[in-house]
N, C-alpha and C. Protein backbone atom coordinates (compact mmCIF):
# COMPACT_ATOMS: atom_id res chain seq x y z
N UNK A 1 0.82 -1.16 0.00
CA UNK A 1 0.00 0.00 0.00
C UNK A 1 0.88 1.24 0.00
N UNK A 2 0.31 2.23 -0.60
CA UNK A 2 0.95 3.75 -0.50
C UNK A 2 0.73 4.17 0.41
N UNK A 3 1.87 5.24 1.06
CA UNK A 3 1.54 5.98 1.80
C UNK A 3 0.20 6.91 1.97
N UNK A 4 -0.51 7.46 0.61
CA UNK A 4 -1.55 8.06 0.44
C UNK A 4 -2.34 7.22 1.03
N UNK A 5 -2.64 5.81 0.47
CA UNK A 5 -3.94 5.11 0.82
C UNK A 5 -3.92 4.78 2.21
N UNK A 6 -2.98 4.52 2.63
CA UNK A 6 -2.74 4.70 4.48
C UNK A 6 -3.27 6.26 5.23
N UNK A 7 -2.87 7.05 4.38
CA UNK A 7 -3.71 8.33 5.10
C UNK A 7 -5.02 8.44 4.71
N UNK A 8 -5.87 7.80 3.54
CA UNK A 8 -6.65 7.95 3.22
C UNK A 8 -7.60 6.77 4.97
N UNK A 9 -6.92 5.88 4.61
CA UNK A 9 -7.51 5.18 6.09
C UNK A 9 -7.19 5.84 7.23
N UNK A 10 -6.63 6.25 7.30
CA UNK A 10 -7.04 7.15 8.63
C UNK A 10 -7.50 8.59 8.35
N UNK A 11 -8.26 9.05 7.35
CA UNK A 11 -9.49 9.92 7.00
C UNK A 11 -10.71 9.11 7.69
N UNK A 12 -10.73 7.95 7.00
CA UNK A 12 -11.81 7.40 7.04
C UNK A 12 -12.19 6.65 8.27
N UNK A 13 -11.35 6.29 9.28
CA UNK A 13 -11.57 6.01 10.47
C UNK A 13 -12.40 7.05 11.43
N UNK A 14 -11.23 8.34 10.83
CA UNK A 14 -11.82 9.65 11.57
C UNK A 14 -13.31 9.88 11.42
N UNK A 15 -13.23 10.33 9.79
CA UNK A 15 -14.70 10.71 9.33
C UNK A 15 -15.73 9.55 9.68
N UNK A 16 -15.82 8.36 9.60
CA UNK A 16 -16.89 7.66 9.82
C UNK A 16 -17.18 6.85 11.45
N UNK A 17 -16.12 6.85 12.43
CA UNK A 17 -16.17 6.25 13.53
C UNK A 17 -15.50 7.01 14.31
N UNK A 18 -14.97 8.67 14.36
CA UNK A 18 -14.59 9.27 14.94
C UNK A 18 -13.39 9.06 15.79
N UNK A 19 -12.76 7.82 15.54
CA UNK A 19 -11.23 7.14 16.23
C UNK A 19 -10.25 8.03 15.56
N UNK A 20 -9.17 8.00 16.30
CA UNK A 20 -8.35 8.53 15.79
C UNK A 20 -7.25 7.14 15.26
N UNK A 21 -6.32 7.03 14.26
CA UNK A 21 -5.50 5.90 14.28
C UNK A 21 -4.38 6.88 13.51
N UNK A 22 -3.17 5.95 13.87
CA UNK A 22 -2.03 6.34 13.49
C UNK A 22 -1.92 5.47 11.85
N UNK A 23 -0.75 5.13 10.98
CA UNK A 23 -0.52 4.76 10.00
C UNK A 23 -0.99 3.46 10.23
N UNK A 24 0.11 3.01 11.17
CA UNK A 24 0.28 1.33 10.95
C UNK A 24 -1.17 1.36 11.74
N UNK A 25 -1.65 2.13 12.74
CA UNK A 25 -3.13 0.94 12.93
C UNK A 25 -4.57 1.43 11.74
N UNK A 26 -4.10 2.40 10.61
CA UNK A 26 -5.19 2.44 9.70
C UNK A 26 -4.66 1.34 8.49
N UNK A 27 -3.51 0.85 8.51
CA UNK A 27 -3.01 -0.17 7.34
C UNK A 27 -3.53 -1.08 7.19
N UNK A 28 -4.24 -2.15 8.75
CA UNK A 28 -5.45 -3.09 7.56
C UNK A 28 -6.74 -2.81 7.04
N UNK A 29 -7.46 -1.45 7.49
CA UNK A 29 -8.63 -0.88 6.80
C UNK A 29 -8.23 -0.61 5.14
N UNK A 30 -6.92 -0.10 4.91
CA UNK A 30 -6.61 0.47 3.97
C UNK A 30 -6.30 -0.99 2.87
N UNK A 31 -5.59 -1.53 3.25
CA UNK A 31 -5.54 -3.02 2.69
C UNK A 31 -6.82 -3.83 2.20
N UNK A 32 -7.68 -3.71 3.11
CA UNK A 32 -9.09 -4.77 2.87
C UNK A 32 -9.64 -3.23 1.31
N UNK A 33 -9.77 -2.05 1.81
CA UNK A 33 -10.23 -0.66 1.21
C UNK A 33 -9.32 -1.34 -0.64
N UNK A 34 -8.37 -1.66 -0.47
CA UNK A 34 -7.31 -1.93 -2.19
C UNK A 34 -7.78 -2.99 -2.29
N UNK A 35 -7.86 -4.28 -1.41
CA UNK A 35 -8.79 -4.93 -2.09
C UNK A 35 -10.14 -5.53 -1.96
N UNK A 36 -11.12 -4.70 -2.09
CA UNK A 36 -12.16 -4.15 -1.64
C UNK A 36 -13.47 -5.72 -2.95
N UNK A 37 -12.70 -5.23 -4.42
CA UNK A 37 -13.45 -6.15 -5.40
C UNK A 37 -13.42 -7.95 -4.96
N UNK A 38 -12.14 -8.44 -4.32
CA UNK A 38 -11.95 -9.73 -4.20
C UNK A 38 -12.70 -9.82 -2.96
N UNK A 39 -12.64 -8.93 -1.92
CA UNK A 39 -13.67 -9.34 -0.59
C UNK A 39 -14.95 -8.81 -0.60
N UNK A 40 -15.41 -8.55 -1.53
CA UNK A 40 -16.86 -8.40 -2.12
C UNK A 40 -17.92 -9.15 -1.59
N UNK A 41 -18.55 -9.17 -0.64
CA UNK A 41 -19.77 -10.54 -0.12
C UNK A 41 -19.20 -10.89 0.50
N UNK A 42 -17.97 -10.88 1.33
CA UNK A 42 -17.13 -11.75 2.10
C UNK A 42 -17.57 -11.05 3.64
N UNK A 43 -17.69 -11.61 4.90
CA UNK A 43 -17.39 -11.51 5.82
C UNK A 43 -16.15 -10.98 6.41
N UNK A 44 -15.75 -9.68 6.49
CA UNK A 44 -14.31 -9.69 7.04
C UNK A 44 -14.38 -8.45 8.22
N UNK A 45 -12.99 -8.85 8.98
CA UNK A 45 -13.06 -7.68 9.99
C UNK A 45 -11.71 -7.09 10.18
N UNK A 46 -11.39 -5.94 10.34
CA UNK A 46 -10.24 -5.39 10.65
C UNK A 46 -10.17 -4.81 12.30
N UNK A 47 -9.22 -5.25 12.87
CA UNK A 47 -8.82 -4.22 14.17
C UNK A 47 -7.89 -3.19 14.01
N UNK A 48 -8.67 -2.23 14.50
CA UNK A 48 -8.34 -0.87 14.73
C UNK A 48 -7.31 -0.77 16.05
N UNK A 49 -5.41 -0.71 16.41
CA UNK A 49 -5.33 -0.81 17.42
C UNK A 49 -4.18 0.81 16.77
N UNK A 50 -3.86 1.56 17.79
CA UNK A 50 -2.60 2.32 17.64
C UNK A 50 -3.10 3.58 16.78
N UNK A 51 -3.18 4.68 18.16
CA UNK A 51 -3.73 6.09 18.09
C UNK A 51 -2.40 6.65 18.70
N UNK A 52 -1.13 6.75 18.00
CA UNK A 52 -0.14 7.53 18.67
C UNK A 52 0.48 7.74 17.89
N UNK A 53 -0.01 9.25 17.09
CA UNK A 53 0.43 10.45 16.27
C UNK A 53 0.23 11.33 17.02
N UNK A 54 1.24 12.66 16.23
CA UNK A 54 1.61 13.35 16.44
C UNK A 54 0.18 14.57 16.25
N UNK A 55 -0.06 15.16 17.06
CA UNK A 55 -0.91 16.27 16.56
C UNK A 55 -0.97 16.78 15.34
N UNK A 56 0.59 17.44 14.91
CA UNK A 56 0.84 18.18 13.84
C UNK A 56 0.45 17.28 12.32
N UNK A 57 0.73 16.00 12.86
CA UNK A 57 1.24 15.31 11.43
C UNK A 57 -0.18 14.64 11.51
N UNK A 58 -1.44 14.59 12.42
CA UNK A 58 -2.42 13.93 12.03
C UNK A 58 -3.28 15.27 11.38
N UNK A 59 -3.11 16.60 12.21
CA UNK A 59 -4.02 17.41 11.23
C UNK A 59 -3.64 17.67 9.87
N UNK A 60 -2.15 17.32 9.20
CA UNK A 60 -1.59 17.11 7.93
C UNK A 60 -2.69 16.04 7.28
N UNK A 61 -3.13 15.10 7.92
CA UNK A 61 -3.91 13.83 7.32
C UNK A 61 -5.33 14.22 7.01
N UNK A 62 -5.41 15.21 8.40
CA UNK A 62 -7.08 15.40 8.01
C UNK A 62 -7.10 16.41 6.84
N UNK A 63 -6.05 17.40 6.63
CA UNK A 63 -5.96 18.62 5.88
C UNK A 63 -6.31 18.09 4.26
N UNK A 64 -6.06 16.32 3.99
CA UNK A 64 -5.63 15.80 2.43
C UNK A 64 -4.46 15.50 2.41
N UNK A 65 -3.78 15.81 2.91
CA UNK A 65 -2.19 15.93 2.84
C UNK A 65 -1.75 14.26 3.21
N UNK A 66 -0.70 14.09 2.96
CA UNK A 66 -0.15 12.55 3.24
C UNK A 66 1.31 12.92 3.77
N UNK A 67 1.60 13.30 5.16
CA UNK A 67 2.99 13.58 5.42
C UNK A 67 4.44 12.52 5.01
N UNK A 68 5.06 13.27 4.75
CA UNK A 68 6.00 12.65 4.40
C UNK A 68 6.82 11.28 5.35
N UNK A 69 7.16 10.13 5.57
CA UNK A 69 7.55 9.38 6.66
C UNK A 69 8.63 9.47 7.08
């Protein structure tokens, strides 16, 4: 996965369940999110663990932005 689509999962944690997550704990939302067509009808679940960012660099995430690593 890209760095983008990793920030894009932790948009989407934010915007829809109000959690906050860092990279590595939005990376299996973002994973199942790329491959989204093959788990189609499938039963699946991701855990959400690891909310320890940085202030600066998570409002970079919410801004669109994908900080640099």
């Amino acid at each position: 996965m890209s760095e983008d689509e990793i920030a894009e999962g932790m948009r989407v944690y934010f915007d829809d369940t109000h959690q906050v997550a860092e990279g590595a704990g939005a990376a299996p939302l973002a994973a199942l999110w790329k491959d989204r067509e093959r788990m189609s009808g499938k039963r699946v679940a991701v855990v959400l663990s690891g909310g320890n960012i940085e202030r600066s660099r998570y409002l970079q995430v919410l801004r669109g932005e994908t900080p640099a690593a």
